[in-house]
Every structure is written in C-alpha cells, then in structure tokens.
PDB file of N, CA and C in Angstrom:
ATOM      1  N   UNK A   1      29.281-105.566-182.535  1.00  0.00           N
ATOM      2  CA  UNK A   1      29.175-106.513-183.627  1.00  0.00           C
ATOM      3  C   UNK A   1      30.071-106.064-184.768  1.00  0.00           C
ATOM      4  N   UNK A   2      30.775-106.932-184.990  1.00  0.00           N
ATOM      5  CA  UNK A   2      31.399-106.435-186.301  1.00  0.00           C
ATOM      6  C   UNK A   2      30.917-106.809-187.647  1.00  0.00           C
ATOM      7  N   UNK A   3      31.311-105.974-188.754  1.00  0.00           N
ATOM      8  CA  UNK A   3      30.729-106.297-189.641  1.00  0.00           C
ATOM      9  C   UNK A   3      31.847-105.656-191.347  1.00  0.00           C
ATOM     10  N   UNK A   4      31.271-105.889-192.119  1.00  0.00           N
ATOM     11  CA  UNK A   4      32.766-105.373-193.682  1.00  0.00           C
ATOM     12  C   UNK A   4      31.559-105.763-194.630  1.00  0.00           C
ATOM     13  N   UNK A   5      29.992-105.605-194.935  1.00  0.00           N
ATOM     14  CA  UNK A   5      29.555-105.056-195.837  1.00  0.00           C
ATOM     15  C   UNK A   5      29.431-103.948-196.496  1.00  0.00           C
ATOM     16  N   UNK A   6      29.857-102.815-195.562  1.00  0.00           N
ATOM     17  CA  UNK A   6      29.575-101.366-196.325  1.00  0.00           C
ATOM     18  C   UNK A   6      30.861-100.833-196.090  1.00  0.00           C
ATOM     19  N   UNK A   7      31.151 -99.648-196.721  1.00  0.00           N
ATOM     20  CA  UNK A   7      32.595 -98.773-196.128  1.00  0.00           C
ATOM     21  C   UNK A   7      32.154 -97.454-196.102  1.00  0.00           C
ATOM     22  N   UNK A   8      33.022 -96.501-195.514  1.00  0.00           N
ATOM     23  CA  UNK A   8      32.333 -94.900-196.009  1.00  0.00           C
ATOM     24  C   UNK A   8      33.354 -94.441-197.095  1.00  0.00           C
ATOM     25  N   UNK A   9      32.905 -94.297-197.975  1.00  0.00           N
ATOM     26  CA  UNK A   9      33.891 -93.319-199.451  1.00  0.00           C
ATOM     27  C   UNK A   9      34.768 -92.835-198.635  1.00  0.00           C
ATOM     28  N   UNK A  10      35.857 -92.354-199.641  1.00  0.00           N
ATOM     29  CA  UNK A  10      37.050 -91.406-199.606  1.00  0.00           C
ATOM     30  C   UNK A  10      36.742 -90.823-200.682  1.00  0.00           C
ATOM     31  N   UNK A  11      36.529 -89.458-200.889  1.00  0.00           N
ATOM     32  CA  UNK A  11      36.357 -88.933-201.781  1.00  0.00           C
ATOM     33  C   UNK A  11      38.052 -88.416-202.102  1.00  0.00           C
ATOM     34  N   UNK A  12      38.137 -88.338-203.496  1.00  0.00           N
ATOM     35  CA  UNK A  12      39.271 -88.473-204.584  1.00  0.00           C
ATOM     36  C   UNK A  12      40.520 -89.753-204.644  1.00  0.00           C
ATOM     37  N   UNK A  13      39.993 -90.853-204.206  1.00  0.00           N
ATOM     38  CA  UNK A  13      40.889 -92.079-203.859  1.00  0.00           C
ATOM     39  C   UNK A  13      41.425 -92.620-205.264  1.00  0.00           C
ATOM     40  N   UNK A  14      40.898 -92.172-206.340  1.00  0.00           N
ATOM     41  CA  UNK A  14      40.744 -93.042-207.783  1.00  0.00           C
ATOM     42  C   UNK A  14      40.801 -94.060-207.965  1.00  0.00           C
ATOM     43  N   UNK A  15      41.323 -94.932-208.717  1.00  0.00           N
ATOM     44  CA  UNK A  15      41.233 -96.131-208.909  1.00  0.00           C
ATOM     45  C   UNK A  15      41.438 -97.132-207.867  1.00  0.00           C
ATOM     46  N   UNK A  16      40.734 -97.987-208.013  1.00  0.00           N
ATOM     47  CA  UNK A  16      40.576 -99.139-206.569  1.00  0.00           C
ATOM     48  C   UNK A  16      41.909-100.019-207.336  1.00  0.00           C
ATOM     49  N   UNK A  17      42.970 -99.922-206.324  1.00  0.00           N
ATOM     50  CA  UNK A  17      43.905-101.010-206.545  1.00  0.00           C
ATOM     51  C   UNK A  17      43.940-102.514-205.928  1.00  0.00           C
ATOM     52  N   UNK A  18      44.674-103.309-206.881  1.00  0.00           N
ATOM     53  CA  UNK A  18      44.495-105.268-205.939  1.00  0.00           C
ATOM     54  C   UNK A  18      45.272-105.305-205.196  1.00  0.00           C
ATOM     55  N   UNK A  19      44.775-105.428-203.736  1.00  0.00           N
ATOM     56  CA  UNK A  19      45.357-105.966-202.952  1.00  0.00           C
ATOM     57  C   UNK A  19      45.727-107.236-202.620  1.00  0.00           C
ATOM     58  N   UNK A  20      47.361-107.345-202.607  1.00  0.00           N
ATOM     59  CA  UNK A  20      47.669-108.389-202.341  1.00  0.00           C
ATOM     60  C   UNK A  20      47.387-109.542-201.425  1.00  0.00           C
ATOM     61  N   UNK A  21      47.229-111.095-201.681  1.00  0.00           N
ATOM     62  CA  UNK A  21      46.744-111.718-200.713  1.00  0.00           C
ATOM     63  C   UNK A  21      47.573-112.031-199.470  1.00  0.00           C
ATOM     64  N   UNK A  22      46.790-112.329-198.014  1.00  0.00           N
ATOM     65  CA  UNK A  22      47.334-112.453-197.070  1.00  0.00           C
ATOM     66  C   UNK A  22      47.203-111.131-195.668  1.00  0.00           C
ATOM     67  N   UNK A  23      47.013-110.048-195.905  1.00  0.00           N
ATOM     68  CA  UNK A  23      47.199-108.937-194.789  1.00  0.00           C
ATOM     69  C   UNK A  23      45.946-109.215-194.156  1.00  0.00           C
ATOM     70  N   UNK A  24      46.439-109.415-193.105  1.00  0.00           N
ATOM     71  CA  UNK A  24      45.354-109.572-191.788  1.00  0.00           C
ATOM     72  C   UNK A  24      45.123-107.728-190.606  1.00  0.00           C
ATOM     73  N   UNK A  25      43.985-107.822-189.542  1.00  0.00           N
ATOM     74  CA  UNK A  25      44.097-107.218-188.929  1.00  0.00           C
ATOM     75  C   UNK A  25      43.431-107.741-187.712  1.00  0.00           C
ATOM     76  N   UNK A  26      44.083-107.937-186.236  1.00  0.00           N
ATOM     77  CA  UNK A  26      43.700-108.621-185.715  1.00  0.00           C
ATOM     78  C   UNK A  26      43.310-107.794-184.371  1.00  0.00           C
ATOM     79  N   UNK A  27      42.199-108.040-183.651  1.00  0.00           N
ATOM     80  CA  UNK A  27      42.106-107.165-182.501  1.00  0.00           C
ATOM     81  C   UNK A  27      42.828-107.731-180.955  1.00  0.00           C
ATOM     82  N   UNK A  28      43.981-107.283-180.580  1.00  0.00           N
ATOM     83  CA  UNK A  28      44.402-107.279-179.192  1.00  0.00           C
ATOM     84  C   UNK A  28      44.029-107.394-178.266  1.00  0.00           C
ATOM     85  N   UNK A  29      43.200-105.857-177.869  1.00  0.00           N
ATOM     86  CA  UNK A  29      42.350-105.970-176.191  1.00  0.00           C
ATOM     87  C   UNK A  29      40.740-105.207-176.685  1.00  0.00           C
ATOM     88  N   UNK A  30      40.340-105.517-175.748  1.00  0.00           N
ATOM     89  CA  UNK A  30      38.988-104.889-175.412  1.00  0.00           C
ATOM     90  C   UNK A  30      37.577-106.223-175.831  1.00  0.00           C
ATOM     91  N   UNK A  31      36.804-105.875-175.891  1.00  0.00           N
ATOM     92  CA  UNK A  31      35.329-106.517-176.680  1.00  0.00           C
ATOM     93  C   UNK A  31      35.729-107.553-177.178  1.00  0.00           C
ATOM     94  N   UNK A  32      36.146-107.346-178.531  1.00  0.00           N
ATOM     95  CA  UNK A  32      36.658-108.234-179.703  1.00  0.00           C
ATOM     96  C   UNK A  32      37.864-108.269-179.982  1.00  0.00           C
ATOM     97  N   UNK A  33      38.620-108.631-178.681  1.00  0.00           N
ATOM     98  CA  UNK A  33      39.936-109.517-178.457  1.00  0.00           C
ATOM     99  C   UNK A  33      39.988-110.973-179.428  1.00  0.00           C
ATOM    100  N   UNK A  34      41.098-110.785-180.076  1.00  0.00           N
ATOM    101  CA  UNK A  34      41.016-111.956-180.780  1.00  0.00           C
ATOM    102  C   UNK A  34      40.368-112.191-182.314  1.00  0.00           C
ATOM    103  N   UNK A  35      39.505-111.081-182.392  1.00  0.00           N
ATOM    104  CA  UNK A  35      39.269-111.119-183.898  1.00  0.00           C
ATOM    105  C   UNK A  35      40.440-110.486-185.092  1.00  0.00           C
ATOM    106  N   UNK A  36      40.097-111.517-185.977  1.00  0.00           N
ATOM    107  CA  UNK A  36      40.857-111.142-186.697  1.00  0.00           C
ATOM    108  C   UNK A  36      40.668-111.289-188.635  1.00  0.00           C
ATOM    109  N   UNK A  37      40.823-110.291-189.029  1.00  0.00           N
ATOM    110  CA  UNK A  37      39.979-110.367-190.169  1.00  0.00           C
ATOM    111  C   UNK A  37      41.119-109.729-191.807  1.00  0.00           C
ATOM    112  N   UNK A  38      40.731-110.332-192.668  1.00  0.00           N
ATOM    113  CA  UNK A  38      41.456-110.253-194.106  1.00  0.00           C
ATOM    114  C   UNK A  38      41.461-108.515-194.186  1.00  0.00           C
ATOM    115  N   UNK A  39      42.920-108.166-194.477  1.00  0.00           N
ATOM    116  CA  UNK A  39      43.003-106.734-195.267  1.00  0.00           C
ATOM    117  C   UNK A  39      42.949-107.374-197.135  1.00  0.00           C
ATOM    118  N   UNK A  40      41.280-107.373-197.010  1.00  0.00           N
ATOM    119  CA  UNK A  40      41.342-107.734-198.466  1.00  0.00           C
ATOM    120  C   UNK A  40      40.797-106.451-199.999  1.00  0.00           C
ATOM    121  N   UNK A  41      40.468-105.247-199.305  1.00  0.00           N
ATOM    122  CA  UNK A  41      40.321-104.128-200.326  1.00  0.00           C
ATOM    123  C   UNK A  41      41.636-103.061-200.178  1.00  0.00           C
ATOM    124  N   UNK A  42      41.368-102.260-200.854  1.00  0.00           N
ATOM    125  CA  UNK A  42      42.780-100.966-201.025  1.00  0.00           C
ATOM    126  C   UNK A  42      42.101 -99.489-200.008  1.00  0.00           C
ATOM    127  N   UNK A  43      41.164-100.018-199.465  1.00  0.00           N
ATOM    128  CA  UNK A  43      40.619 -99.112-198.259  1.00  0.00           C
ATOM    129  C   UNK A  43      39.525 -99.739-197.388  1.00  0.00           C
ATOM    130  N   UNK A  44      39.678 -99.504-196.123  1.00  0.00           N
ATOM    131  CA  UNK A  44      38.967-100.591-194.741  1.00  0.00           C
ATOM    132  C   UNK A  44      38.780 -99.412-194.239  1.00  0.00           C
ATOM    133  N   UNK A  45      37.489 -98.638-193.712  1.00  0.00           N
ATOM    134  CA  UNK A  45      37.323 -97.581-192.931  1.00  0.00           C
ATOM    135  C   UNK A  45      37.230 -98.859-191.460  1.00  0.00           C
ATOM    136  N   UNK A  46      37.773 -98.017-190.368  1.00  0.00           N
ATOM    137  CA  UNK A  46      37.257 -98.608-188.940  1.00  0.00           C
ATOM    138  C   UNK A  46      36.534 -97.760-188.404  1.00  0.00           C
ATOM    139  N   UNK A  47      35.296 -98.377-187.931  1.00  0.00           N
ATOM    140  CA  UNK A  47      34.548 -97.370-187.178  1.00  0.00           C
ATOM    141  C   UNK A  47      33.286 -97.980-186.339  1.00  0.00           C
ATOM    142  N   UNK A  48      32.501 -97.406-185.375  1.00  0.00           N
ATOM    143  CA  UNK A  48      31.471 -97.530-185.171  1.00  0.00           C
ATOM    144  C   UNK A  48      29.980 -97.375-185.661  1.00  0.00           C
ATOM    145  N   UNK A  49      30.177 -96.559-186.804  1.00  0.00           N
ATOM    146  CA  UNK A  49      28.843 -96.634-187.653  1.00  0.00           C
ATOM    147  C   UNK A  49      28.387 -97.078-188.709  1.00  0.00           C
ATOM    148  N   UNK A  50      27.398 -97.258-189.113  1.00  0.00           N
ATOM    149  CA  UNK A  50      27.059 -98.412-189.984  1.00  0.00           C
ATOM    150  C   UNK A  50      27.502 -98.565-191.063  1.00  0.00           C
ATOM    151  N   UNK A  51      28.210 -97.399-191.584  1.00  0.00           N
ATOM    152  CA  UNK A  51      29.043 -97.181-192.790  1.00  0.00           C
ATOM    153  C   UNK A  51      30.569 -97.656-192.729  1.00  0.00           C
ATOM    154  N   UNK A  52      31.006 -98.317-191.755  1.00  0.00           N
ATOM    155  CA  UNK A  52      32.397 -98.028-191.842  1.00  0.00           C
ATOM    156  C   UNK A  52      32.581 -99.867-192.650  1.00  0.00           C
ATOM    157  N   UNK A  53      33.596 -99.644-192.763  1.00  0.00           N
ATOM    158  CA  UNK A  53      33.877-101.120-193.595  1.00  0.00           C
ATOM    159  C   UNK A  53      33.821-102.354-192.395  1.00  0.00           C
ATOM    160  N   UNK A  54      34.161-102.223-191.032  1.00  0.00           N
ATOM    161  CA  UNK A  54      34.608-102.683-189.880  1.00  0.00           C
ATOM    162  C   UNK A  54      33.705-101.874-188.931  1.00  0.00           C
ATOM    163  N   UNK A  55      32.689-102.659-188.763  1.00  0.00           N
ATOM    164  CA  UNK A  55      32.222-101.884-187.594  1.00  0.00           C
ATOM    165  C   UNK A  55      32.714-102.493-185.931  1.00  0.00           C
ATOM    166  N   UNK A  56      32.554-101.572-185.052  1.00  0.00           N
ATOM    167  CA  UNK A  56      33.057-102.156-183.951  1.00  0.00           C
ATOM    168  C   UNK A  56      32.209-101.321-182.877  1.00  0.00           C
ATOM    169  N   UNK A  57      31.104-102.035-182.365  1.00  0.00           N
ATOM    170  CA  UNK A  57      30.357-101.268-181.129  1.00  0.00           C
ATOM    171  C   UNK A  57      31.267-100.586-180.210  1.00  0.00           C
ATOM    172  N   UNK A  58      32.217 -99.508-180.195  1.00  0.00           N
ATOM    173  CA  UNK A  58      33.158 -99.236-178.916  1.00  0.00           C
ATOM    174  C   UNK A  58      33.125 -97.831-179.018  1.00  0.00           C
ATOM    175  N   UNK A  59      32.789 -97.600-177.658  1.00  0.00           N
ATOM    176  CA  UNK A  59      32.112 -96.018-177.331  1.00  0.00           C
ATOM    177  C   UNK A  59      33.316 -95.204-177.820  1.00  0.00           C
ATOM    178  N   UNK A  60      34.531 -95.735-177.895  1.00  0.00           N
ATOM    179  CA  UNK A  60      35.820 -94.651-177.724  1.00  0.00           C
ATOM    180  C   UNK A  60      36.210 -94.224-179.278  1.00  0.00           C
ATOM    181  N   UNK A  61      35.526 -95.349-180.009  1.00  0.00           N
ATOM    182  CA  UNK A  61      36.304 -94.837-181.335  1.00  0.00           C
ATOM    183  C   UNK A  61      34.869 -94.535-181.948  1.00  0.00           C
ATOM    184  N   UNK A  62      35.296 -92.953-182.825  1.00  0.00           N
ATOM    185  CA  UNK A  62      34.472 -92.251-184.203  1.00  0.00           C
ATOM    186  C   UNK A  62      33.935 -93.330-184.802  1.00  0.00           C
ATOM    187  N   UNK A  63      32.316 -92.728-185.753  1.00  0.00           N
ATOM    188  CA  UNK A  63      31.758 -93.548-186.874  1.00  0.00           C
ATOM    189  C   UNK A  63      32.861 -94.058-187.926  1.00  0.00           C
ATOM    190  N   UNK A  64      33.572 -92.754-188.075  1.00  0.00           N
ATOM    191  CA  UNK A  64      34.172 -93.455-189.116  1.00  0.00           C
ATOM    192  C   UNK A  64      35.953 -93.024-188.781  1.00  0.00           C
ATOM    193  N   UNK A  65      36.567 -93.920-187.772  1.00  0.00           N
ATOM    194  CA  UNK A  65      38.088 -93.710-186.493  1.00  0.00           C
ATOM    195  C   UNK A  65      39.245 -93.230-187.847  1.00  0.00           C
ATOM    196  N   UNK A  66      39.541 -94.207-188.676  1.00  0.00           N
ATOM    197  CA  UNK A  66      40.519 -94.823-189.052  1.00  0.00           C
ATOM    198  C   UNK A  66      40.390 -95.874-190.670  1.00  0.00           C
ATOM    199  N   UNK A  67      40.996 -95.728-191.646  1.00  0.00           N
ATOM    200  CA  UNK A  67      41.409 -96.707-192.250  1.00  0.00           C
ATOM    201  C   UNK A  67      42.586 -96.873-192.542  1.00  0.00           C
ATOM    202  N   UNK A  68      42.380 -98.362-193.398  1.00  0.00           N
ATOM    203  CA  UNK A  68      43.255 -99.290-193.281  1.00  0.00           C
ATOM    204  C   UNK A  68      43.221 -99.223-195.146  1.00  0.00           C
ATOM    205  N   UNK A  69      44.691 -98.401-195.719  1.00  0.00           N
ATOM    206  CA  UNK A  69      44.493 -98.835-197.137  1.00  0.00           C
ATOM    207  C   UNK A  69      45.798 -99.007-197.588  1.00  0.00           C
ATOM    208  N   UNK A  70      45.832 -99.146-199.381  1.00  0.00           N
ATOM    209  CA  UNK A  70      46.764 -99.862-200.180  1.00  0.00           C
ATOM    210  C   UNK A  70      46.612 -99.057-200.822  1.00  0.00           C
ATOM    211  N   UNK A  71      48.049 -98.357-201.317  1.00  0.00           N
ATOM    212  CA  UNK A  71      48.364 -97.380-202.456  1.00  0.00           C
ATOM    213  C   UNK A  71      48.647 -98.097-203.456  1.00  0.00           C
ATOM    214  N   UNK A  72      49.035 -99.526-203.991  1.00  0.00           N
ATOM    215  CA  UNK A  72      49.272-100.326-204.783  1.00  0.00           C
ATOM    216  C   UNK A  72      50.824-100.256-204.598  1.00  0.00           C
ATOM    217  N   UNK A  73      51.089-100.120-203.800  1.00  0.00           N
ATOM    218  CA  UNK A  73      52.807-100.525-203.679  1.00  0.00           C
ATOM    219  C   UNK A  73      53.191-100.917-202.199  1.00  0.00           C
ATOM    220  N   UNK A  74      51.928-100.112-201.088  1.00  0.00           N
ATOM    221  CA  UNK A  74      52.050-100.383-199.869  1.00  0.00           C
ATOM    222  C   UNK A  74      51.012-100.238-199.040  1.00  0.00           C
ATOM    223  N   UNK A  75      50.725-100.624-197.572  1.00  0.00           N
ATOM    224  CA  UNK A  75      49.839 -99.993-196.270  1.00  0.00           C
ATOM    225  C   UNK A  75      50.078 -99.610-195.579  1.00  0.00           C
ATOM    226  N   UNK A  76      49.023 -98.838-195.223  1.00  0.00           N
ATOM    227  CA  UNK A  76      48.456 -97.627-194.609  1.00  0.00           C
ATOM    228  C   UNK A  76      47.721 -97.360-193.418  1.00  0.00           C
ATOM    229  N   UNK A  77      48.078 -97.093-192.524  1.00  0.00           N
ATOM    230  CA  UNK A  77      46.915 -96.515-191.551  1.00  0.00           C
ATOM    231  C   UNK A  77      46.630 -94.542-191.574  1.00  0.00           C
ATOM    232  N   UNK A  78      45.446 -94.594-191.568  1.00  0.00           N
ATOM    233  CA  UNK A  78      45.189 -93.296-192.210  1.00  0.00           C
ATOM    234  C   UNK A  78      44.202 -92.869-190.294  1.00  0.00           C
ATOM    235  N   UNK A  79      44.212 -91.338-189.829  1.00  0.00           N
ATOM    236  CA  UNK A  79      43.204 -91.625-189.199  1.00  0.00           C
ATOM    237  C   UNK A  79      42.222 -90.241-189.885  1.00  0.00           C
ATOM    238  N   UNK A  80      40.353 -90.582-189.774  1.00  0.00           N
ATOM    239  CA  UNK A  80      40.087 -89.650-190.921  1.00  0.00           C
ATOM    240  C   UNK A  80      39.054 -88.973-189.603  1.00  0.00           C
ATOM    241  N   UNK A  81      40.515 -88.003-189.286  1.00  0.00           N
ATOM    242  CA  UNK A  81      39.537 -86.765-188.334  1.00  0.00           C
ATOM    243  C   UNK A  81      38.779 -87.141-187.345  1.00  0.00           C
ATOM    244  N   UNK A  82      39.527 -88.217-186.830  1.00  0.00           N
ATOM    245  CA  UNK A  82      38.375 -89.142-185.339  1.00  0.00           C
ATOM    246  C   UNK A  82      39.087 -88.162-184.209  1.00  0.00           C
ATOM    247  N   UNK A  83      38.070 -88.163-183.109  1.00  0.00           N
ATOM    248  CA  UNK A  83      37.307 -87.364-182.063  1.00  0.00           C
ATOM    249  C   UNK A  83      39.210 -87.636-181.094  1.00  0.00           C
ATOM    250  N   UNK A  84      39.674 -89.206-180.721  1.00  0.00           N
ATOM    251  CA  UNK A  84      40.409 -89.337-180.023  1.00  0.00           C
ATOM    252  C   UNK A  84      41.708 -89.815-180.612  1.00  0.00           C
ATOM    253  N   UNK A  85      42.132 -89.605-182.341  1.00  0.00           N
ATOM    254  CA  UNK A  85      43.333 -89.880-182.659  1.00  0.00           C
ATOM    255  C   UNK A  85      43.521 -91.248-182.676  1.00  0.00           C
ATOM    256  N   UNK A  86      44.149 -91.505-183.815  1.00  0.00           N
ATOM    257  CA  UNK A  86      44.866 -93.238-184.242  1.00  0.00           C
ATOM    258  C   UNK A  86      46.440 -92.883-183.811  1.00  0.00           C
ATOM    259  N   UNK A  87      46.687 -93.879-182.848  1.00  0.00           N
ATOM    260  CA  UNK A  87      48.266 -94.358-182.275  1.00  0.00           C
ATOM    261  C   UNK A  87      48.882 -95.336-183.294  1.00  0.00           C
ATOM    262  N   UNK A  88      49.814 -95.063-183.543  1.00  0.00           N
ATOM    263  CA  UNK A  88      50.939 -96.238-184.536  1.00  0.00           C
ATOM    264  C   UNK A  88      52.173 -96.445-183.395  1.00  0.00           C
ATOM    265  N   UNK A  89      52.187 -97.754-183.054  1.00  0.00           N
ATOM    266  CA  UNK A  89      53.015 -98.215-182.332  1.00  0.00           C
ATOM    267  C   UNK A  89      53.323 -96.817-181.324  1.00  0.00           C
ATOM    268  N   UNK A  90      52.560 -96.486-180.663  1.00  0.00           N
ATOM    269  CA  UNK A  90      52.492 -95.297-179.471  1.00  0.00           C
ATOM    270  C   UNK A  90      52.843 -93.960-179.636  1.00  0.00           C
ATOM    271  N   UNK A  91      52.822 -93.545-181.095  1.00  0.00           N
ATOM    272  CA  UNK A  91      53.130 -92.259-181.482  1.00  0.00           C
ATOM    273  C   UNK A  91      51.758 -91.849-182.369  1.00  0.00           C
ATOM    274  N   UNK A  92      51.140 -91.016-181.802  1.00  0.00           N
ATOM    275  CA  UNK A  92      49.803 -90.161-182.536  1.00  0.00           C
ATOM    276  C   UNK A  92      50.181 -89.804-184.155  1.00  0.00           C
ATOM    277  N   UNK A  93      49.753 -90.441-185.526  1.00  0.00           N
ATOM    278  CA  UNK A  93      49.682 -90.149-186.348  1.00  0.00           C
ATOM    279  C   UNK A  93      48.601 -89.892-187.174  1.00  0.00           C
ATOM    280  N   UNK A  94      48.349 -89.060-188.276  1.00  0.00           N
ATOM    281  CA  UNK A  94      47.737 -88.640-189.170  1.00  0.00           C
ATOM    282  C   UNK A  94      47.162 -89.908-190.498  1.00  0.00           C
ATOM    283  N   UNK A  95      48.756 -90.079-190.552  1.00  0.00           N
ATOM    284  CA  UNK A  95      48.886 -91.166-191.286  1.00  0.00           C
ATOM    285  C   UNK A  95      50.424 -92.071-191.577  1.00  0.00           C
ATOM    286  N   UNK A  96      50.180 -93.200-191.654  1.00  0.00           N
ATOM    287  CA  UNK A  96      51.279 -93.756-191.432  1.00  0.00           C
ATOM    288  C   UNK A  96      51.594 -94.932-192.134  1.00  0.00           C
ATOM    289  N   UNK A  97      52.702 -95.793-192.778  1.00  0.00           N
ATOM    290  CA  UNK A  97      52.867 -97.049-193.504  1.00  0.00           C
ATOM    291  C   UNK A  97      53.208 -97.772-192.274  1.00  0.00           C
ATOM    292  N   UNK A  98      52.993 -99.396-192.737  1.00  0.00           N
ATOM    293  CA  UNK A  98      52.423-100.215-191.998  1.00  0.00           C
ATOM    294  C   UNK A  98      53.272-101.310-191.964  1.00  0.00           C
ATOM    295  N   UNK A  99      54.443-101.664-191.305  1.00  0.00           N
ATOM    296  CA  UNK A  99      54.336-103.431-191.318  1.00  0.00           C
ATOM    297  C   UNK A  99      54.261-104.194-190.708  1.00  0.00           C
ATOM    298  N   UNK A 100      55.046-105.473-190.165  1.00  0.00           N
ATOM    299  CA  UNK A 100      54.343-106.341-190.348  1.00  0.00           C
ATOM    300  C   UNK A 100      54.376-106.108-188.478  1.00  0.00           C
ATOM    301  N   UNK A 101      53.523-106.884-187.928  1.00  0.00           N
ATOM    302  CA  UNK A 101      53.175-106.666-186.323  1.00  0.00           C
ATOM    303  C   UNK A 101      53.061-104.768-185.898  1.00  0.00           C
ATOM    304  N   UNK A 102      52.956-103.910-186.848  1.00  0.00           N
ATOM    305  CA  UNK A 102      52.791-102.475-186.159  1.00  0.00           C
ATOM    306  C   UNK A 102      51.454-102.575-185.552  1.00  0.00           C
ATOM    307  N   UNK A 103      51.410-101.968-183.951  1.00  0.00           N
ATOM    308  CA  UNK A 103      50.144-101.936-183.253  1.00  0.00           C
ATOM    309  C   UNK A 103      49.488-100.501-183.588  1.00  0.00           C
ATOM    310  N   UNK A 104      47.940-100.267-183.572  1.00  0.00           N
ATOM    311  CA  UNK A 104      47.554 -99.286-183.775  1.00  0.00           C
ATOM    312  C   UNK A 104      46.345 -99.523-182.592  1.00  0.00           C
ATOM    313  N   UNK A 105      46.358 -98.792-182.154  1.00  0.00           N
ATOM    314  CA  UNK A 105      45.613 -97.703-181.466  1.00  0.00           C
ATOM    315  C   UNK A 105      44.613 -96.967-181.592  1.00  0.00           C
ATOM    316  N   UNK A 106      43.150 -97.180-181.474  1.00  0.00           N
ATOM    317  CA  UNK A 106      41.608 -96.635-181.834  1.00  0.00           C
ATOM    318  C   UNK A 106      41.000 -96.207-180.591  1.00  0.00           C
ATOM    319  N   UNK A 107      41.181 -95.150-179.946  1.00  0.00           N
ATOM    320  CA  UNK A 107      40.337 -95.395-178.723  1.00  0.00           C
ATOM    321  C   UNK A 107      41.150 -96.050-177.988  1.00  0.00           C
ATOM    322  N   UNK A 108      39.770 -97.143-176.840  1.00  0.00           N
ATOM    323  CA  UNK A 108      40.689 -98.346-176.477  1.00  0.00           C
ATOM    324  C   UNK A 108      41.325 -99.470-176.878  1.00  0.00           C
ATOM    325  N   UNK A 109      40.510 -99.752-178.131  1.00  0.00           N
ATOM    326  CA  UNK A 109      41.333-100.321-178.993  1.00  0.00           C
ATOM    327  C   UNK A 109      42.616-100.817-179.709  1.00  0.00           C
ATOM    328  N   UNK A 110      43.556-102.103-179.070  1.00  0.00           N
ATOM    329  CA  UNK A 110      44.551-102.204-179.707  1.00  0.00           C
ATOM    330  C   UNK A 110      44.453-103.080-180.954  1.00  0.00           C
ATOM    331  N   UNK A 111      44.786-102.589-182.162  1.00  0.00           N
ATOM    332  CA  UNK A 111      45.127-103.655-183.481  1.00  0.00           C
ATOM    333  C   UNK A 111      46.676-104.163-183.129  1.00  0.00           C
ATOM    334  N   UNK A 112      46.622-105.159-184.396  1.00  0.00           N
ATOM    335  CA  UNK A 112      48.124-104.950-185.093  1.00  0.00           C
ATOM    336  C   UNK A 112      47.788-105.877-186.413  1.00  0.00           C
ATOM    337  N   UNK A 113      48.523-105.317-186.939  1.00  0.00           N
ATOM    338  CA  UNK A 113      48.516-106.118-188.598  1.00  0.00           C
ATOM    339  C   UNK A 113      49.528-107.048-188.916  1.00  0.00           C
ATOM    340  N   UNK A 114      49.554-107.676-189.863  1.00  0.00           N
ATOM    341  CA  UNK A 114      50.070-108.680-190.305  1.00  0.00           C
ATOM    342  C   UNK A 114      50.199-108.365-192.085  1.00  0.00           C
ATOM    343  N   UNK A 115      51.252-108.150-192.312  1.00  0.00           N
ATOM    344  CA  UNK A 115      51.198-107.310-194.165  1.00  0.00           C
ATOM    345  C   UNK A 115      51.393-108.256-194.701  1.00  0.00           C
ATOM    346  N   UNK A 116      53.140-109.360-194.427  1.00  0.00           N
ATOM    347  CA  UNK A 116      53.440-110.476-195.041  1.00  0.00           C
ATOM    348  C   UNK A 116      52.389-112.064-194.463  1.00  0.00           C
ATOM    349  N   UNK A 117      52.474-112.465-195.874  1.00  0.00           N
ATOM    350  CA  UNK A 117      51.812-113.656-195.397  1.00  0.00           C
ATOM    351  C   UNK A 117      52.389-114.538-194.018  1.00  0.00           C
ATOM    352  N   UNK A 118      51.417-115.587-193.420  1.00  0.00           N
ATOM    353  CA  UNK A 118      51.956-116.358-192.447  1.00  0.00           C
ATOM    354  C   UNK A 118      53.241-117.316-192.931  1.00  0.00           C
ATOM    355  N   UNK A 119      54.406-117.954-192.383  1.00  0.00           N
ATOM    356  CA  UNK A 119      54.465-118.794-192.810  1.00  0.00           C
ATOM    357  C   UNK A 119      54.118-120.285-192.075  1.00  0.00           C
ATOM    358  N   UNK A 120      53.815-120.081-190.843  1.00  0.00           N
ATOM    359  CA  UNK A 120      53.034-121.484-190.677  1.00  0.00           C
ATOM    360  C   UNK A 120      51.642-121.734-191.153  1.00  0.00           C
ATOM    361  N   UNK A 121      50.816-120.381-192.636  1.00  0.00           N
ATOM    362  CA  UNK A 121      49.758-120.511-193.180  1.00  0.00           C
ATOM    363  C   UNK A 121      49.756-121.994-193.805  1.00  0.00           C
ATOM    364  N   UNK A 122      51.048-122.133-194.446  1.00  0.00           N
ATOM    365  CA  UNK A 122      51.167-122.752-195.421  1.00  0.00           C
ATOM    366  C   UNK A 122      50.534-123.930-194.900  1.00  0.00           C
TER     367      UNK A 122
END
C-alpha cells in the first residue's frame, strides 16, 4: 500500500525549501507498476515502514531505502544506508542529481522521475 502522510526526519537538513511544481515519480516494474506520484516536498523518504514519506509493501527495499530531495536549486536521489543499495540509471550510488527520465533502482524496484514539467500536461 502506498502511502505520503508521514516521512522519517533527516536530521541537519535546515530549512525546508519550495519545491518547484511538476516533478513526478513513477513506478516501472513490480507491485505498483504504474504508480505515479507528485515530487511535491524538498525531501520524500522511500521505504517500507510506516515512517517513510512513500511507503511501498516490498520485501527488497529498507524501512527507510532512499530519498527523493530538493536542495533549492536541484534533485536528488539520496540512498540512506539501505540493506541492498539505490541504482541510478545502473550504477550503485550514495547519492546522486536527477533528471529528467533517470531510472532508479530500490531493491526490485524500478522508478524514474520526471523533473521538467509535461508538455502534453498542458
């Protein structure tokens, strides 16, 4: 079940910056193929436990895998010390900037994001 009522802190993040409108994150394969949901704060934990901003029932990825944030100039995939490593477009990173169609990697889990708006949104 997914869910984006709660998140888990980052401790020393400071000020919550506005994120710009439009960044999506959409799920690829597995369970929740096809979902796809607003990058609308300056930090999105992904995870399986009840704390994460994004929860996602999937045995492979950590309570708390991965987020998804905004330094106020750009995004981010961060991974925060999960059990099996966050992939950025098939290279194991720590942390990494983001654009537009980069796939990430949770487990079995494939994302990919969307930074610039659509233009067939319009």
């Amino acid at each position: 079940m997914a869910s984006r009522e709660q998140e888990a802190p980052e401790r020393g993040r400071g000020t919550p910056k506005r994120v710009p409108p439009g960044p999506t994150v959409r799920i690829l394969s597995g369970f929740f193929e096809g979902l796809e949901l607003p990058i609308d704060r300056d930090w999105l934990v992904i995870g399986r436990g009840r704390q994460a901003g994004l929860v996602l029932a999937e045995p492979t990825i950590s309570r708390a895998h991965a987020a998804l944030g905004y330094d106020g100039t750009a995004f981010f995939v961060q991974d925060l010390q999960s059990t099996n490593g966050t992939m950025v477009n098939g290279e194991r990173r720590d942390r990494a900037p983001l654009q537009d169609h980069d796939e990430i990697q949770i487990g079995r889990l494939q994302l990919q994001v969307q930074i610039s708006p659509r233009r067939d949104a319009a």
